[in-house]
N, C-alpha and C. Protein backbone atom coordinates (compact mmCIF):
# COMPACT_ATOMS: atom_id res chain seq x y z
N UNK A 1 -94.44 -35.47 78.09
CA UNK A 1 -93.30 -34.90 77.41
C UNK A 1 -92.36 -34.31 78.46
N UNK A 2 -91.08 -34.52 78.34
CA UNK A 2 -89.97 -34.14 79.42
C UNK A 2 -89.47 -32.55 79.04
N UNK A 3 -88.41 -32.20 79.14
CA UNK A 3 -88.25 -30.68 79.32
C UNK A 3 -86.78 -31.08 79.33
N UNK A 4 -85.99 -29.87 79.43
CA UNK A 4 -84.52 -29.77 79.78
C UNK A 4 -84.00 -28.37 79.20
N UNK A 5 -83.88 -27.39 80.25
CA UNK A 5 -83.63 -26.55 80.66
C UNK A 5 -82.43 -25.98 79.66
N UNK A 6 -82.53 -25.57 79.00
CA UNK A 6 -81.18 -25.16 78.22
C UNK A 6 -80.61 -23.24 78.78
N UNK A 7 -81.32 -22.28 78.32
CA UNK A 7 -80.89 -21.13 79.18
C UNK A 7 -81.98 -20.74 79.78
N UNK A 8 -82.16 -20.14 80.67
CA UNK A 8 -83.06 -19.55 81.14
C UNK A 8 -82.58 -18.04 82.04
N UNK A 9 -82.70 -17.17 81.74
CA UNK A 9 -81.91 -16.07 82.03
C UNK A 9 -82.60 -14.57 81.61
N UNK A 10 -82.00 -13.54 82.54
CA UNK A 10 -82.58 -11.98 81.80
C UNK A 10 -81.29 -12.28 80.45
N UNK A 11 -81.81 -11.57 79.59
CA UNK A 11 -81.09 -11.19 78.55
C UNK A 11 -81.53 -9.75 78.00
N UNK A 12 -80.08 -9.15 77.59
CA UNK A 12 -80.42 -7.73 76.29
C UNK A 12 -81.13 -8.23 75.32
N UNK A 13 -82.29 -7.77 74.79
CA UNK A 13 -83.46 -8.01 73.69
C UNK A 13 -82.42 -7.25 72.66
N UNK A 14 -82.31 -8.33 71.82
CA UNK A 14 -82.32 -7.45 70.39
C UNK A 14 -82.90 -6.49 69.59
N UNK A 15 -82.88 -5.59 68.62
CA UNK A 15 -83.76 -4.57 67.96
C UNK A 15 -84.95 -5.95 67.71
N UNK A 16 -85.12 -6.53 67.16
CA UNK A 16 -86.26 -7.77 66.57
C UNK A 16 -86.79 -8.01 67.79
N UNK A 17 -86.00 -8.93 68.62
CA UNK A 17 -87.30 -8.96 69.80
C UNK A 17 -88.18 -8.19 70.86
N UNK A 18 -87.35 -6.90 70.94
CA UNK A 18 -87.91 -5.36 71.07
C UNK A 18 -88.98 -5.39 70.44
N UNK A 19 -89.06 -5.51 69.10
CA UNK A 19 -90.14 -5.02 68.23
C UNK A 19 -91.04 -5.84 68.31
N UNK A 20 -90.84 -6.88 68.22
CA UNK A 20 -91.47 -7.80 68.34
C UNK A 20 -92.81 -8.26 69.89
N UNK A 21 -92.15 -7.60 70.38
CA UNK A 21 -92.69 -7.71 71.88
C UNK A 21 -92.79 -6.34 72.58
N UNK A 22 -93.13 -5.38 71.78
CA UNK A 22 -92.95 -4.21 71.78
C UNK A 22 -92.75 -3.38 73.18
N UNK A 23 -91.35 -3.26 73.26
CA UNK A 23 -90.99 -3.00 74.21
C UNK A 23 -90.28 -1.71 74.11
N UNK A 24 -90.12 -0.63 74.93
CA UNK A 24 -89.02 0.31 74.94
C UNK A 24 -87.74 -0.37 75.13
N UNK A 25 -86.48 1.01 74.82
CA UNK A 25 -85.38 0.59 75.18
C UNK A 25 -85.01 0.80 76.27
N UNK A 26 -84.19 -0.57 76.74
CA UNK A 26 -83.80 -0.32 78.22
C UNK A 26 -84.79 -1.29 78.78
N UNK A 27 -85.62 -1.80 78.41
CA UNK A 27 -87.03 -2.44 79.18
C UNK A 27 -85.90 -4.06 78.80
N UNK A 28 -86.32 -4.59 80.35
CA UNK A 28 -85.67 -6.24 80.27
C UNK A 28 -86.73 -7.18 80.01
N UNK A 29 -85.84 -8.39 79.21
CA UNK A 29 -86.74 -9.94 78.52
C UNK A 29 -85.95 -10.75 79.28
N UNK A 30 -86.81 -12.01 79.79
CA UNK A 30 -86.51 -12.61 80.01
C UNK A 30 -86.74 -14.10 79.02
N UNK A 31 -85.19 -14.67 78.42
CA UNK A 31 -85.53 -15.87 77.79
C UNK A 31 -85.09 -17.32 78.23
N UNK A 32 -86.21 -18.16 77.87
CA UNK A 32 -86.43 -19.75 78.55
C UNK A 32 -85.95 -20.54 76.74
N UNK A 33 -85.12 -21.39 77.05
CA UNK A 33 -85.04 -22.07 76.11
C UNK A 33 -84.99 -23.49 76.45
N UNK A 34 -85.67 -24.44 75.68
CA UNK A 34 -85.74 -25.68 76.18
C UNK A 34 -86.14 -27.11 75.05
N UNK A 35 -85.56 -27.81 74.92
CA UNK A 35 -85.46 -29.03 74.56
C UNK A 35 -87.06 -29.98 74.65
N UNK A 36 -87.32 -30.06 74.27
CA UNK A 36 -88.43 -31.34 74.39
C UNK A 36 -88.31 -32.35 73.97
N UNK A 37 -88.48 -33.40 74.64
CA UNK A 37 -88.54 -34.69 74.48
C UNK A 37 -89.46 -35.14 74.70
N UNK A 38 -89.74 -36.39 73.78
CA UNK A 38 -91.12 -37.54 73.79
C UNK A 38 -90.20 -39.07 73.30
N UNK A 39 -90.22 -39.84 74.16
CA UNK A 39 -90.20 -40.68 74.26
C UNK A 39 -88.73 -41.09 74.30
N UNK A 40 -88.31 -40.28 75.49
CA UNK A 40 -86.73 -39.90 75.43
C UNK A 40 -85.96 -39.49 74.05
N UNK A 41 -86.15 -38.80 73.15
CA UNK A 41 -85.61 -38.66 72.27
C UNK A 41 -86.32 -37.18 72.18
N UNK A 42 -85.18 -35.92 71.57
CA UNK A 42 -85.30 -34.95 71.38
C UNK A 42 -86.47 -34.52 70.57
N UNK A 43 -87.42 -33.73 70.54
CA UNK A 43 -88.68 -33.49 69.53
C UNK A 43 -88.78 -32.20 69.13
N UNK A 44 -88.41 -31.28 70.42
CA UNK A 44 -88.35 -29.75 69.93
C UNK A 44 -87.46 -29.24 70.71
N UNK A 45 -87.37 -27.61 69.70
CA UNK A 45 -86.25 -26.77 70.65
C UNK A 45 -87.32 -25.59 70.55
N UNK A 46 -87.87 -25.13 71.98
CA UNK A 46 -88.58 -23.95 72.14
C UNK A 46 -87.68 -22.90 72.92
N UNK A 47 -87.92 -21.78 72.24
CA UNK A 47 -86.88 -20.29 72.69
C UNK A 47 -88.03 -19.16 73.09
N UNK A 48 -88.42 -19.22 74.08
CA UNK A 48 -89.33 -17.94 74.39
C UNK A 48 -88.83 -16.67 75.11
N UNK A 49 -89.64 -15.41 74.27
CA UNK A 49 -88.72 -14.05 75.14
C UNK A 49 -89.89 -14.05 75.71
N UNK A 50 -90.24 -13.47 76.78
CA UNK A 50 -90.84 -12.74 77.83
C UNK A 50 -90.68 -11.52 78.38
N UNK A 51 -91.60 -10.26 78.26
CA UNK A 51 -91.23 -9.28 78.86
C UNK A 51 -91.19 -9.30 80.17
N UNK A 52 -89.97 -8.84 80.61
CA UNK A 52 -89.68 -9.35 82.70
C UNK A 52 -91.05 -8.40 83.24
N UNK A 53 -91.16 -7.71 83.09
CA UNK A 53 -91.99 -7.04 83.91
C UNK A 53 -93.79 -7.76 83.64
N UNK A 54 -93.79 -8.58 82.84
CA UNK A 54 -95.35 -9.88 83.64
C UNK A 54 -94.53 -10.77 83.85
N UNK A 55 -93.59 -11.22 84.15
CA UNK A 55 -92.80 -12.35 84.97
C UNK A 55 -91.75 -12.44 85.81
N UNK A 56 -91.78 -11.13 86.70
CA UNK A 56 -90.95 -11.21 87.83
C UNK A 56 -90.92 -12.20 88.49
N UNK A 57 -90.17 -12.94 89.17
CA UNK A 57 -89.69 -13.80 89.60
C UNK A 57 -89.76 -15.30 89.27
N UNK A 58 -89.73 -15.04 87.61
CA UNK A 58 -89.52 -16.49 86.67
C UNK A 58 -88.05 -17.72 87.45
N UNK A 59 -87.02 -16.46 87.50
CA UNK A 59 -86.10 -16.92 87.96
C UNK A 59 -85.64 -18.50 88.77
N UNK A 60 -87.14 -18.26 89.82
CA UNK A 60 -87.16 -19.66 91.23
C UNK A 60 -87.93 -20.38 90.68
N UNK A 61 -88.25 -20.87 88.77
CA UNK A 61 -89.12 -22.03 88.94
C UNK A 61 -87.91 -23.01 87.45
N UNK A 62 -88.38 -23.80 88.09
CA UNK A 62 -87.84 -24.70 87.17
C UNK A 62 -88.25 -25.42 86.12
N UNK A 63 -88.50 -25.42 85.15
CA UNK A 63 -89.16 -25.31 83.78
C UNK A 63 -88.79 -26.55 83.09
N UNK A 64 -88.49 -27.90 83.55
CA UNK A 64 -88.06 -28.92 83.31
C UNK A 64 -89.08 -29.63 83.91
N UNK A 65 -90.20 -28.95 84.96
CA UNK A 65 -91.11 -29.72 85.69
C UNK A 65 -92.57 -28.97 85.90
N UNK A 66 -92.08 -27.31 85.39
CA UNK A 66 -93.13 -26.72 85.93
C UNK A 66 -93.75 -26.39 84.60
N UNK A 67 -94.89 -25.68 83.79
CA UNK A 67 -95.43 -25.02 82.91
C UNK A 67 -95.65 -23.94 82.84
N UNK A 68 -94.55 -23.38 81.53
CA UNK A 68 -94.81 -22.03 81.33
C UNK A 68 -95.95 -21.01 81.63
N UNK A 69 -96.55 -21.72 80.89
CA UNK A 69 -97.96 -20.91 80.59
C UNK A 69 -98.95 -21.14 81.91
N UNK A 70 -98.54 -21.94 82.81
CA UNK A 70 -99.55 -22.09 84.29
C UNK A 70 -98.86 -21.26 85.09
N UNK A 71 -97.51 -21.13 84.90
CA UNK A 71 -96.69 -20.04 86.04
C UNK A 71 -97.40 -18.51 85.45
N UNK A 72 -97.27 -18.36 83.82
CA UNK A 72 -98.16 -17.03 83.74
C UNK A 72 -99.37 -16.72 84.05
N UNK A 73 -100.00 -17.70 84.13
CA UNK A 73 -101.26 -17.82 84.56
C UNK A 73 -101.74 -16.97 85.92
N UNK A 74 -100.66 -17.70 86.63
CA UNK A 74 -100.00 -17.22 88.28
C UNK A 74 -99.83 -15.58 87.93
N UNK A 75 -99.24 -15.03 87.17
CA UNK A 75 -99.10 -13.78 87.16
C UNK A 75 -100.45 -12.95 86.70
N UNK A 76 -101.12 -13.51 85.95
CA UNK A 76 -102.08 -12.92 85.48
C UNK A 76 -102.06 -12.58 84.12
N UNK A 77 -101.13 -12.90 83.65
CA UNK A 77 -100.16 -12.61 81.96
C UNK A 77 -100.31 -14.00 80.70
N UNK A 78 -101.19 -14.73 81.40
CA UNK A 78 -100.65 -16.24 80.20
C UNK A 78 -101.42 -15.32 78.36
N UNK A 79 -100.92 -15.93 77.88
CA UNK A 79 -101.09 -15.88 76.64
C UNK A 79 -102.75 -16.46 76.41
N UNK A 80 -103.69 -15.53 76.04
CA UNK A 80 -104.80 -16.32 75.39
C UNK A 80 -105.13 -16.10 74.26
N UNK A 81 -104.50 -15.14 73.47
CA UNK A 81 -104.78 -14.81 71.88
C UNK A 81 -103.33 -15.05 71.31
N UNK A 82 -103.07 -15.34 70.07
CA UNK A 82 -101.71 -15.92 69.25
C UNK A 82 -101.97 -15.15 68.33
N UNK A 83 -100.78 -14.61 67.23
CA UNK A 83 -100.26 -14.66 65.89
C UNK A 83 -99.26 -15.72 65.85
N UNK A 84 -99.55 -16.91 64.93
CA UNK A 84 -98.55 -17.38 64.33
C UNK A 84 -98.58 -17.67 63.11
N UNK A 85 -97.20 -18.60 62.44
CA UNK A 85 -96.75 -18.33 61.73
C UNK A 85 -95.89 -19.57 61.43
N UNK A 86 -95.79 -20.64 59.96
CA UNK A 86 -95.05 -21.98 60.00
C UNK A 86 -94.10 -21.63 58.73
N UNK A 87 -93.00 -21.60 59.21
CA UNK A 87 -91.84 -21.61 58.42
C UNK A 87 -91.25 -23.26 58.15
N UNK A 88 -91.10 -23.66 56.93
CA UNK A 88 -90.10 -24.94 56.87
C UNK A 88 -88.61 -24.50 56.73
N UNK A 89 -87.87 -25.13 57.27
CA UNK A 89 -86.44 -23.99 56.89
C UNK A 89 -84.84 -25.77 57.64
N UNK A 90 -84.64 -25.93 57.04
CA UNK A 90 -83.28 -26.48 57.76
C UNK A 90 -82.75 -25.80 58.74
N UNK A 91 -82.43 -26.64 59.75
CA UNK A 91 -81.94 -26.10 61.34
C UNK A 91 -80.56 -25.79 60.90
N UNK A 92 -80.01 -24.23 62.09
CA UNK A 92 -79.02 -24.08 61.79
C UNK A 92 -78.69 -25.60 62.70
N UNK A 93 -76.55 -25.13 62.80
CA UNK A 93 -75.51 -26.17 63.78
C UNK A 93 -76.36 -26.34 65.11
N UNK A 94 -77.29 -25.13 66.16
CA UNK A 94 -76.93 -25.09 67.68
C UNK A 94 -78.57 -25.83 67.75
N UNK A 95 -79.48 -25.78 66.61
CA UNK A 95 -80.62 -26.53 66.84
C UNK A 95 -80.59 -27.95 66.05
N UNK A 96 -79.88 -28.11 65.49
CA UNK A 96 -79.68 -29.86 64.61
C UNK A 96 -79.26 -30.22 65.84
N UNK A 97 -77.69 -29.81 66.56
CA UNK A 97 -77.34 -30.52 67.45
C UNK A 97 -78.07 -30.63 68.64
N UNK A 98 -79.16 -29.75 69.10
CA UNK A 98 -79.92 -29.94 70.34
C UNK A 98 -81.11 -31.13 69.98
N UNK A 99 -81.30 -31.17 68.62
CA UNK A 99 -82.38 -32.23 67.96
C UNK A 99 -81.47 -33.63 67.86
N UNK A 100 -80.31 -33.91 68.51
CA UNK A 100 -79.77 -34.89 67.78
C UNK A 100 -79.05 -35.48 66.36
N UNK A 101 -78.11 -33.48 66.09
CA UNK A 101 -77.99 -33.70 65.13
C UNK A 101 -78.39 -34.28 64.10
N UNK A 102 -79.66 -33.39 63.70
CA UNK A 102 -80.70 -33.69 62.59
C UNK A 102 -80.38 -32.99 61.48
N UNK A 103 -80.10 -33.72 60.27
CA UNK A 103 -79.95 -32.80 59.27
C UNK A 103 -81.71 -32.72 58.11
N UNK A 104 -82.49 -33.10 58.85
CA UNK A 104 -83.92 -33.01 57.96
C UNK A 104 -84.58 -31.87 58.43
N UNK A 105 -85.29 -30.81 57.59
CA UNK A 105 -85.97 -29.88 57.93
C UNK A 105 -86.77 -29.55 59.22
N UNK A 106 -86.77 -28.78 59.33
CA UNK A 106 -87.97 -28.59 60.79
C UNK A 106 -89.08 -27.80 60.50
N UNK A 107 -90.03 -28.03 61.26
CA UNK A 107 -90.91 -26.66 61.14
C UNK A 107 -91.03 -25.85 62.34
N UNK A 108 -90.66 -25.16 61.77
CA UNK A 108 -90.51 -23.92 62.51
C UNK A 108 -91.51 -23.17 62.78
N UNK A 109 -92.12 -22.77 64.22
CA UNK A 109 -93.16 -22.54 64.65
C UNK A 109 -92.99 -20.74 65.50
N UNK A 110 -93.65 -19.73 64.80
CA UNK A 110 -93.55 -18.62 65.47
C UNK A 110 -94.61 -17.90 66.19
N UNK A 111 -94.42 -17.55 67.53
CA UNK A 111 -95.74 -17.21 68.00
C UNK A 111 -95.28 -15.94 68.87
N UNK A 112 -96.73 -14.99 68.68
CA UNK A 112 -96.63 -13.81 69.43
C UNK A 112 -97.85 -13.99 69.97
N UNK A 113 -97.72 -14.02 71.52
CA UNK A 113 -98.79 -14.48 72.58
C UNK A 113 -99.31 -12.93 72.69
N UNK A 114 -100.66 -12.94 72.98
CA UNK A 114 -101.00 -11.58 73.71
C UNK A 114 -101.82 -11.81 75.01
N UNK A 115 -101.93 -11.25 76.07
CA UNK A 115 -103.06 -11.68 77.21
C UNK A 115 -104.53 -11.25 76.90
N UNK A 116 -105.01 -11.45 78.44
CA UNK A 116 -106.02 -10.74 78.14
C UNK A 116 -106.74 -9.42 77.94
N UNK A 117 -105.32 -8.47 78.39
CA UNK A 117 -105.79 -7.08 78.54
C UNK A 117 -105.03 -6.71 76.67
N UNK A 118 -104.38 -7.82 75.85
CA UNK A 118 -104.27 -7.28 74.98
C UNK A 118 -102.60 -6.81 74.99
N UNK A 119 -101.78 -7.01 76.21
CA UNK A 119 -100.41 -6.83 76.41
C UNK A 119 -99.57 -8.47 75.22
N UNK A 120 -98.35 -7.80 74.66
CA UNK A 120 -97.74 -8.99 74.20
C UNK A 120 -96.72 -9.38 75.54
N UNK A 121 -96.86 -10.55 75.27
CA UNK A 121 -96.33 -11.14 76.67
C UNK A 121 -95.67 -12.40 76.25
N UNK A 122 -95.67 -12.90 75.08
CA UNK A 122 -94.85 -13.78 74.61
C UNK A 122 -94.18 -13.70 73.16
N UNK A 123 -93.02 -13.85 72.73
CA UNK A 123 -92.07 -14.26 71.60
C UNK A 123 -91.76 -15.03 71.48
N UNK A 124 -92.61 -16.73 70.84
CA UNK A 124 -91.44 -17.62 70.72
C UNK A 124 -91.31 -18.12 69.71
N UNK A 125 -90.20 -19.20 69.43
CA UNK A 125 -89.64 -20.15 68.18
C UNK A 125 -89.70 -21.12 68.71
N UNK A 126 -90.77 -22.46 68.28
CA UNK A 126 -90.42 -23.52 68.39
C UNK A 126 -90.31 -24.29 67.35
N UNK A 127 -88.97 -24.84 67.00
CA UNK A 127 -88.42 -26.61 66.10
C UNK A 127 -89.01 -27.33 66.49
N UNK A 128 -89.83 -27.81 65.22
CA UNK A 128 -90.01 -29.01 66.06
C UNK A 128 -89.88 -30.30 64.79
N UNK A 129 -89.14 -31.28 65.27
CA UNK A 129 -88.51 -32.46 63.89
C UNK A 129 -89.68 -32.56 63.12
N UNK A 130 -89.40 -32.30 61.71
CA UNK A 130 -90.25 -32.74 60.73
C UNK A 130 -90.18 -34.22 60.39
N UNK A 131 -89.58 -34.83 60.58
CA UNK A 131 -89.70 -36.51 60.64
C UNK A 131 -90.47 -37.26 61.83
N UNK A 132 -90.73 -36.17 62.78
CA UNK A 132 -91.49 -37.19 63.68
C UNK A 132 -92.93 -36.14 63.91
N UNK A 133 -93.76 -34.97 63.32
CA UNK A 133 -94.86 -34.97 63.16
C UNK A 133 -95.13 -34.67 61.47
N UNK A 134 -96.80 -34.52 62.15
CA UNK A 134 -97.18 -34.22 60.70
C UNK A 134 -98.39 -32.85 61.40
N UNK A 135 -98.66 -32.08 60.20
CA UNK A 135 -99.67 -31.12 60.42
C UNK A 135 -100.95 -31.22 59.46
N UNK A 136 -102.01 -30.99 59.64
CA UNK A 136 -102.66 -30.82 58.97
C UNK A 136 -103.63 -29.57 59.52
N UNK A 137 -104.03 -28.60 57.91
CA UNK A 137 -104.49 -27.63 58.44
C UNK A 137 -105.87 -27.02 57.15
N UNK A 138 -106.98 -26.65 58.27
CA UNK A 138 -108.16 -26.92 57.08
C UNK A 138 -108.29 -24.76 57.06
N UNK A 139 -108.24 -24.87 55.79
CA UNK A 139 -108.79 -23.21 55.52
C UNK A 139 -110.14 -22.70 55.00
């Protein structure tokens, strides 16, 4: 699966992803957003916040080639416990058009990573086209 770099940058956390990643105010996120492709054609749009402080110097890697979760690894921060969460929902305009202007539902994938000491260390959203998987899930 290919990659393509859409922002990758510190950003101001919103009140939600603050909370979400429970952070004080004033404390910096860093967010990676990125495109996936399989089989040259768009498949997902993943948006992850990161608290900067387990990923100082995210900045020098390039995420079109490298893996998230092996660079955290590197820090000591990867995600090994999840909350998530599957929303079906129609893409707004800025994710249809990163999907190839898709107007068919997505599922929408939400995850709050925690490490191993129990720190949240990840926020993300990933789209991913509901016309090109399927899920199945046993309870």
């Amino acid at each position: 699966m290919d990659s393509k770099v859409i922002v990758a940058e510190k950003i101001e956390p919103t009140t939600s992803i603050r909370a979400h990643l429970k952070l004080e105010e004033g404390e910096d996120v860093y967010c990676l957003m990125r495109v996936r492709y399989y089989n040259d054609e768009p498949f997902s749009v993943e948006i992850a916040y990161m608290p900067y402080k387990y990923v100082e110097g995210i900045e020098d890697y390039d995420f079109s080639k490298v893996s998230l979760y092996d660079f955290m690894a590197k820090k000591d921060h990867d995600p090994c416990d999840f909350h998530r969460s599957l929303i079906v929902q129609f893409p707004d305009d800025r994710i249809s058009k990163l999907l190839g202007n898709l107007v068919e539902p997505v599922f929408r994938f939400q995850y709050i990573g925690f490490d191993k000491e129990k720190n949240v260390v990840e926020y993300t959203h990933s789209y991913i086209r509901s016309d090109k998987s399927t899920y199945r899930f046993r309870i």
